[in-house]
Protein backbone atom coordinates (compact mmCIF):
# COMPACT_ATOMS: atom_id res chain seq x y z
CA UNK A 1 -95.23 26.38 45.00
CA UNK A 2 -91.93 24.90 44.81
CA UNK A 3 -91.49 21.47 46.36
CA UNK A 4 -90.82 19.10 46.03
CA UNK A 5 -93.20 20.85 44.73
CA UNK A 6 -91.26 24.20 44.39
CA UNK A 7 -93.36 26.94 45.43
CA UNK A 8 -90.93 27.95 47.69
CA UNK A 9 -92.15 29.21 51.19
CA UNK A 10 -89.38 29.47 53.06
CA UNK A 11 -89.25 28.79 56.91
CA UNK A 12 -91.55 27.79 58.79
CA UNK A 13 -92.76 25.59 60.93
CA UNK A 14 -95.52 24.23 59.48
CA UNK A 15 -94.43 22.72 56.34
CA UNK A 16 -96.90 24.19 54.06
CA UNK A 17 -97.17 22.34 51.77
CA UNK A 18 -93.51 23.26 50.88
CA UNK A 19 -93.89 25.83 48.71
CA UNK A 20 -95.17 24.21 46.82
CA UNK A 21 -94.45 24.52 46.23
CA UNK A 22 -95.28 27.05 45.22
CA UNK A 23 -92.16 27.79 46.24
CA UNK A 24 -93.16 29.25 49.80
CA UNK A 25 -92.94 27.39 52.43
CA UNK A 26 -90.34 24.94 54.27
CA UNK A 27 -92.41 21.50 53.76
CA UNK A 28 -92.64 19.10 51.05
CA UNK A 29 -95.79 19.87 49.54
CA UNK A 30 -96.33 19.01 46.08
CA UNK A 31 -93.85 21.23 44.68
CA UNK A 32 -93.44 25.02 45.02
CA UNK A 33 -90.48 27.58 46.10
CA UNK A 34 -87.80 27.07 47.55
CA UNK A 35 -84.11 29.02 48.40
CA UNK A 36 -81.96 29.20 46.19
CA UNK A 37 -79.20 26.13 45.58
CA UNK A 38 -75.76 26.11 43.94
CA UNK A 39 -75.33 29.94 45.08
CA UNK A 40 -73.68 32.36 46.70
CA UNK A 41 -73.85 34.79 49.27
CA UNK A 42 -75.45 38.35 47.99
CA UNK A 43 -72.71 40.84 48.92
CA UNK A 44 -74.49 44.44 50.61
CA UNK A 45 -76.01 46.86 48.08
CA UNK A 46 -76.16 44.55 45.61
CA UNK A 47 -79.63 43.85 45.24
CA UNK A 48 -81.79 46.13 47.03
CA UNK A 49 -85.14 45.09 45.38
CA UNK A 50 -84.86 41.70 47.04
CA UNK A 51 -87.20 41.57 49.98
CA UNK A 52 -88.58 38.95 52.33
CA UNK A 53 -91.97 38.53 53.33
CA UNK A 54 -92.40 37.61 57.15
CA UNK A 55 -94.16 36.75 59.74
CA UNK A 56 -93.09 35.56 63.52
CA UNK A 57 -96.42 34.55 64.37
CA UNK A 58 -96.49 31.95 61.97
CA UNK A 59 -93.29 31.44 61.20
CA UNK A 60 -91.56 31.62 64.39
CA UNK A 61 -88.39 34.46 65.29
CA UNK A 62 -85.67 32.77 63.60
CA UNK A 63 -84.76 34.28 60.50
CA UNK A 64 -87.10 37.75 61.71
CA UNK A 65 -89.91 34.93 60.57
CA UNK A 66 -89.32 34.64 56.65
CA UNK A 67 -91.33 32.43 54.88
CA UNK A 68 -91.78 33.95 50.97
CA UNK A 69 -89.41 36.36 48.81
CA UNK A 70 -90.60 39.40 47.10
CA UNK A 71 -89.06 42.24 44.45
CA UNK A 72 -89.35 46.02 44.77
CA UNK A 73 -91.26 47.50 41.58
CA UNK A 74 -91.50 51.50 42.95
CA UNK A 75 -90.80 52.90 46.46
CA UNK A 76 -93.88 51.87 47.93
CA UNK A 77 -94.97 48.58 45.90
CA UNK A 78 -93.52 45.05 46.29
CA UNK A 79 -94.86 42.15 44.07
CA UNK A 80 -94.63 38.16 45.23
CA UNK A 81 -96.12 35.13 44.61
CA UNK A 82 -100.12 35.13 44.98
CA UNK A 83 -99.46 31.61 46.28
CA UNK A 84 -97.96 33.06 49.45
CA UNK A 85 -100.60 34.42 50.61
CA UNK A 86 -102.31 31.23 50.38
CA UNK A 87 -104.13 29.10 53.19
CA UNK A 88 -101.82 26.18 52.47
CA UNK A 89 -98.59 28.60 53.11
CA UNK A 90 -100.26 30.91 55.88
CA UNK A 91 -102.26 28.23 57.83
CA UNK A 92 -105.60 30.09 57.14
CA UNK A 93 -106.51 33.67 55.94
CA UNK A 94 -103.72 35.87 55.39
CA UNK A 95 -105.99 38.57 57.14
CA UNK A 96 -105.88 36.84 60.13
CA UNK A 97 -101.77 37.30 60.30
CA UNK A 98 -101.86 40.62 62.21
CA UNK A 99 -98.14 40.67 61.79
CA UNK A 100 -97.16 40.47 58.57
CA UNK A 101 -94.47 42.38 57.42
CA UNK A 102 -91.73 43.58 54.27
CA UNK A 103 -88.50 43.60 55.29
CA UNK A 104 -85.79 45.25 53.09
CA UNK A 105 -82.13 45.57 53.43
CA UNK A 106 -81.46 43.20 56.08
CA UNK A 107 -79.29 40.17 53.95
CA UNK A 108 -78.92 38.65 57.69
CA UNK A 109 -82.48 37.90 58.50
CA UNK A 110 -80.64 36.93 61.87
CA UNK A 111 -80.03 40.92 62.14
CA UNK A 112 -81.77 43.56 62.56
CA UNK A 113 -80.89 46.03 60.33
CA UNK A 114 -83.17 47.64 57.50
CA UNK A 115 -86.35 48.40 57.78
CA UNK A 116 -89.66 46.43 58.35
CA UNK A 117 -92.73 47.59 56.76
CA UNK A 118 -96.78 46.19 57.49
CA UNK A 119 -98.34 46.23 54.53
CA UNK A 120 -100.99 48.78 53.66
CA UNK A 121 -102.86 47.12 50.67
CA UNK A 122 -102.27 43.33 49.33
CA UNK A 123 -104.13 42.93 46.03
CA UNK A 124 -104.15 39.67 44.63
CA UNK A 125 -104.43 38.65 40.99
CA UNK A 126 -107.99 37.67 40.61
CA UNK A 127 -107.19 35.56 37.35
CA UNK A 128 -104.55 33.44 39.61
CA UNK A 129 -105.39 30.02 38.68
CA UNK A 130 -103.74 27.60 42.25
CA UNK A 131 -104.70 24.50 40.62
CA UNK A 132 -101.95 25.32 37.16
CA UNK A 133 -100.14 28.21 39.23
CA UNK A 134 -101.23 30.40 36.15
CA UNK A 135 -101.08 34.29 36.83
CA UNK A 136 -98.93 33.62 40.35
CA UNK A 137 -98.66 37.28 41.50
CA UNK A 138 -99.82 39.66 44.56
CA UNK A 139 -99.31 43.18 44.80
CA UNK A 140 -98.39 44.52 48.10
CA UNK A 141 -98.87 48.29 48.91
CA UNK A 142 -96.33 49.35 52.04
CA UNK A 143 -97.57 51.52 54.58
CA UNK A 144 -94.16 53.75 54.43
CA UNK A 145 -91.69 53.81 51.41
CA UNK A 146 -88.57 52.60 50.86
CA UNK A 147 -85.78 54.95 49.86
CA UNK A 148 -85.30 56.08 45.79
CA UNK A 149 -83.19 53.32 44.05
CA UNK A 150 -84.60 50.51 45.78
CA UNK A 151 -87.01 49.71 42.67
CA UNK A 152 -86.32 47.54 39.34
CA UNK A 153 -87.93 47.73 36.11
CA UNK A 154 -90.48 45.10 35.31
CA UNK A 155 -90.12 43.44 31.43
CA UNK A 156 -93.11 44.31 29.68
CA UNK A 157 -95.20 42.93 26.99
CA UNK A 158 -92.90 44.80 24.26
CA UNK A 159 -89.60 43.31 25.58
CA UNK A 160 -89.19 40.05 23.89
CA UNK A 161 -85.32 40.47 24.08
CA UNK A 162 -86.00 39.75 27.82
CA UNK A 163 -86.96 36.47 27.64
CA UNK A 164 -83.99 35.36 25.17
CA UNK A 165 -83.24 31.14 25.89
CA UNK A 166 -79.48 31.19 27.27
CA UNK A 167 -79.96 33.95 28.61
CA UNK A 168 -78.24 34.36 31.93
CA UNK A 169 -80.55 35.26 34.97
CA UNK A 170 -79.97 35.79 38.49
CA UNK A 171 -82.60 34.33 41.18
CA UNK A 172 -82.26 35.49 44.87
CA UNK A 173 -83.91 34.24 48.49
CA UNK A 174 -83.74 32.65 51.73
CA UNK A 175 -84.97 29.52 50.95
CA UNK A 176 -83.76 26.24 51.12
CA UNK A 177 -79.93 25.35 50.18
CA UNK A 178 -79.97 22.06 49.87
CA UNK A 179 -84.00 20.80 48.90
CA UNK A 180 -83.70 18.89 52.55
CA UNK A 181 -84.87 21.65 54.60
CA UNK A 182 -81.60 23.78 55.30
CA UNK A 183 -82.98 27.34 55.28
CA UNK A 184 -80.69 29.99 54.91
CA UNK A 185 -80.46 33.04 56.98
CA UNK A 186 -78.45 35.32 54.51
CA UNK A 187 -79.68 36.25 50.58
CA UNK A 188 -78.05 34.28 48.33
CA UNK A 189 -78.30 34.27 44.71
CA UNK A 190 -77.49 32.01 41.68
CA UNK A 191 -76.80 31.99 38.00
CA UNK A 192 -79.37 30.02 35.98
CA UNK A 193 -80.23 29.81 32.15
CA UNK A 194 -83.63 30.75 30.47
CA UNK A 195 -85.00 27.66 28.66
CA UNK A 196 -87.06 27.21 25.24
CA UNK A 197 -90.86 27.40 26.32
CA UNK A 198 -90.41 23.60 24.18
CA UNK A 199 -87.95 22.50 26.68
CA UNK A 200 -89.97 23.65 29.76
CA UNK A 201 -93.28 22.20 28.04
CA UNK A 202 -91.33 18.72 28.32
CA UNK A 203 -90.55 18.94 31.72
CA UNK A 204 -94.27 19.71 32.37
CA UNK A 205 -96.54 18.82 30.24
CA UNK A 206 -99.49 18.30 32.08
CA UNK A 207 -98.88 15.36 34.16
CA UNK A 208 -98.45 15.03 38.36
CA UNK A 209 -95.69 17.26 37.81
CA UNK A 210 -97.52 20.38 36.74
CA UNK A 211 -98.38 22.02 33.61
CA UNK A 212 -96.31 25.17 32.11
CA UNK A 213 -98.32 27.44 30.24
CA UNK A 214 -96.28 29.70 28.12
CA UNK A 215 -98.29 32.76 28.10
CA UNK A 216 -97.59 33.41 31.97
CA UNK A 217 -94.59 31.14 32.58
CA UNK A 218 -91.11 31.05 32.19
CA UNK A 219 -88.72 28.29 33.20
CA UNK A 220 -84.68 28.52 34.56
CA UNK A 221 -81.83 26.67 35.37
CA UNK A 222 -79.27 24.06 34.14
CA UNK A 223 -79.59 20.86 32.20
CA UNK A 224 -77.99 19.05 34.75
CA UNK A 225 -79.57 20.69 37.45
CA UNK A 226 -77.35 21.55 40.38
CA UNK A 227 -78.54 25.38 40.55
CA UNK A 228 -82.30 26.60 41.46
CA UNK A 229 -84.98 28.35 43.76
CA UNK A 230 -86.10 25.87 46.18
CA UNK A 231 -88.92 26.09 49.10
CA UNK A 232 -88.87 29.24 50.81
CA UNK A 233 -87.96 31.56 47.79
CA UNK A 234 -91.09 31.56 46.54
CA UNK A 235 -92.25 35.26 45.02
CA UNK A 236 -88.62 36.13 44.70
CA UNK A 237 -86.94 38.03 42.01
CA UNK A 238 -85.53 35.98 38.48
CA UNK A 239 -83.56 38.76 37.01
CA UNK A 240 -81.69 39.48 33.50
CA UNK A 241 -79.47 42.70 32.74
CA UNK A 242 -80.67 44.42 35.48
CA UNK A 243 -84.61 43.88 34.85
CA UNK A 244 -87.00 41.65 36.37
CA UNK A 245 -88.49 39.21 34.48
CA UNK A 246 -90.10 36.45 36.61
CA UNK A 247 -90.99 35.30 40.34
CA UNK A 248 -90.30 31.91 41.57
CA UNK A 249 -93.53 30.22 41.20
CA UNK A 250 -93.30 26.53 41.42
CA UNK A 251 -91.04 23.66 39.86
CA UNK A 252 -90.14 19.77 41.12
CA UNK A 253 -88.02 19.25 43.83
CA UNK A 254 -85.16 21.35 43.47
CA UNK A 255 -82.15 21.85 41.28
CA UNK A 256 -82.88 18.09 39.78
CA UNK A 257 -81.82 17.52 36.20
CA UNK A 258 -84.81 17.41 33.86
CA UNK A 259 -87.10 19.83 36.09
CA UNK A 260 -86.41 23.80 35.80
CA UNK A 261 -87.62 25.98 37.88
CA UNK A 262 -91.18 27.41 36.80
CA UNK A 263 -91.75 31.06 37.13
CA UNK A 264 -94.34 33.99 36.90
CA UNK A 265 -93.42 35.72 33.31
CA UNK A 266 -93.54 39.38 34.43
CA UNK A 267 -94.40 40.89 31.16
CA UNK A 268 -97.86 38.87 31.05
CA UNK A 269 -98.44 40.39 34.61
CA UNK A 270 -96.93 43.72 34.31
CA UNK A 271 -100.17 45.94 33.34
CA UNK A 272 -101.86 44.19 36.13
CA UNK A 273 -98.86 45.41 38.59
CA UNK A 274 -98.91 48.74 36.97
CA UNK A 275 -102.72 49.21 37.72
CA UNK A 276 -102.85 47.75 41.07
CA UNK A 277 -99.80 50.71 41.72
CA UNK A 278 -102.41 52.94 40.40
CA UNK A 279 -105.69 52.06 42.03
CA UNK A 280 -104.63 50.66 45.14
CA UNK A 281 -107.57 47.81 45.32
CA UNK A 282 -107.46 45.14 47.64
């Protein structure tokens, strides 16, 4: 979770644990998700795998009850942040929130236009470690499916050129604008760099402010900070030339010089996605 933590959950009520943030959820936790800072408004059509997980019961009406992001892999399979599903985000079992729901194509989340979908199946990775954040990912099964085109490819293990340092990389949510609790109610997106696994190893290497593990992370954003996921984007897309290559995961505080964001390396997770789209387990 962003937070000040990153995981970024996005906003609710009860700060949990800010996204730790994991990046999920509006609160300070230790540092998790969060919405995304130093960007702009996402312009209609634009990015139609972006989706936000929600839940009014929880979460309350405002903003249709948004507390994690998520990306559309095929017309009937989203994948987010395992985090999100978490006690510290949800306030208990995620079973327990009768209400959950995707909701796609609504960039207002004060609207409501597009679609919102329960979810049919939520498997979560059983090698997701909470403790280092490694292996961050849940895949959700929709009950109906969302219309061709919606989907992006997933890097895979064979794409190295995906994961290039300098590379340019969008990263989309709801989350927080400003790392002080300003949750947005449109999508907005920002342009952040990919960083050496070396520099991100520096900025975490195993002390209070997390450990990245290179093998299933990824880290973003600028060396003076300024641009980043923040609580409340947590599970949403990180995106370069049109394919998705990580999910905010977790990171400190947000958009601070010297601390990337952290993220879920989608090419060490993408046979697990691939098989969960296959098998359906819960």
């Amino acid at each position: 979770m962003r937070s000040t933590f990153r995981m970024l959950l996005s906003g609710s009520a009860v700060a949990l644990a800010a996204l730790i943030v994991p990046l999920g959820l509006p609160g300070a936790a230790p540092k998790a998700g969060a919405v995304v800072i130093g960007g702009d408004q996402v312009a209609a059509g634009q990015q139609p795998w972006v989706v936000a997980l929600a839940s009014r019961d929880r979460f309350g009406p405002s903003r249709s009850g948004q507390f994690c992001g998520g990306a559309v892999v095929s017309a009937s399979t989203v994948i987010t942040a395992a985090h999100c599903f978490g006690r510290d985000v949800l306030g208990g079992d995620w079973r327990n929130a009768r209400d959950l729901r995707v909701i796609a194509g609504r960039l207002d989340l004060r609207g409501v236009d597009g679609r919102e979908i329960r979810l049919s199946q939520v498997r979560i990775n059983p090698g997701y470690d909470p403790v280092t954040h490694a292996g961050d990912v849940a895949v959700i099964t929709l009950e109906k499916p969302l219309p061709a085109g919606s989907a992006i490819a997933m890097a895979g293990p064979g794409d190295p050129q995906d994961y290039l340092p300098g590379s340019r990389a969008l990263v989309s949510g709801w989350g927080d604008t400003t790392g002080a609790g300003a949750y947005s109610p449109v999508l907005r997106s920002a342009e952040v760099a990919l960083l050496d696994d070396a520099v991100c190893q520096r900025a975490y290497p195993g002390n209070a402010d997390g450990t990245y593990l290179s093998r299933s992370m990824l880290c973003a954003g600028e060396p003076q900070g300024g641009k980043d996921a923040c609580q409340g984007d947590s599970g949403g897309p990180l995106v370069v030339g049109g394919k998705l290559v990580g999910l905010v995961s977790w990171g400190t505080g947000c958009a601070e010089a010297g601390h990337p964001g952290v993220y879920t390396r989608i090419s060490a997770v993408s046979a697990l996605v691939t098989s969960a789209m296959g098998t359906r387990h819960r």
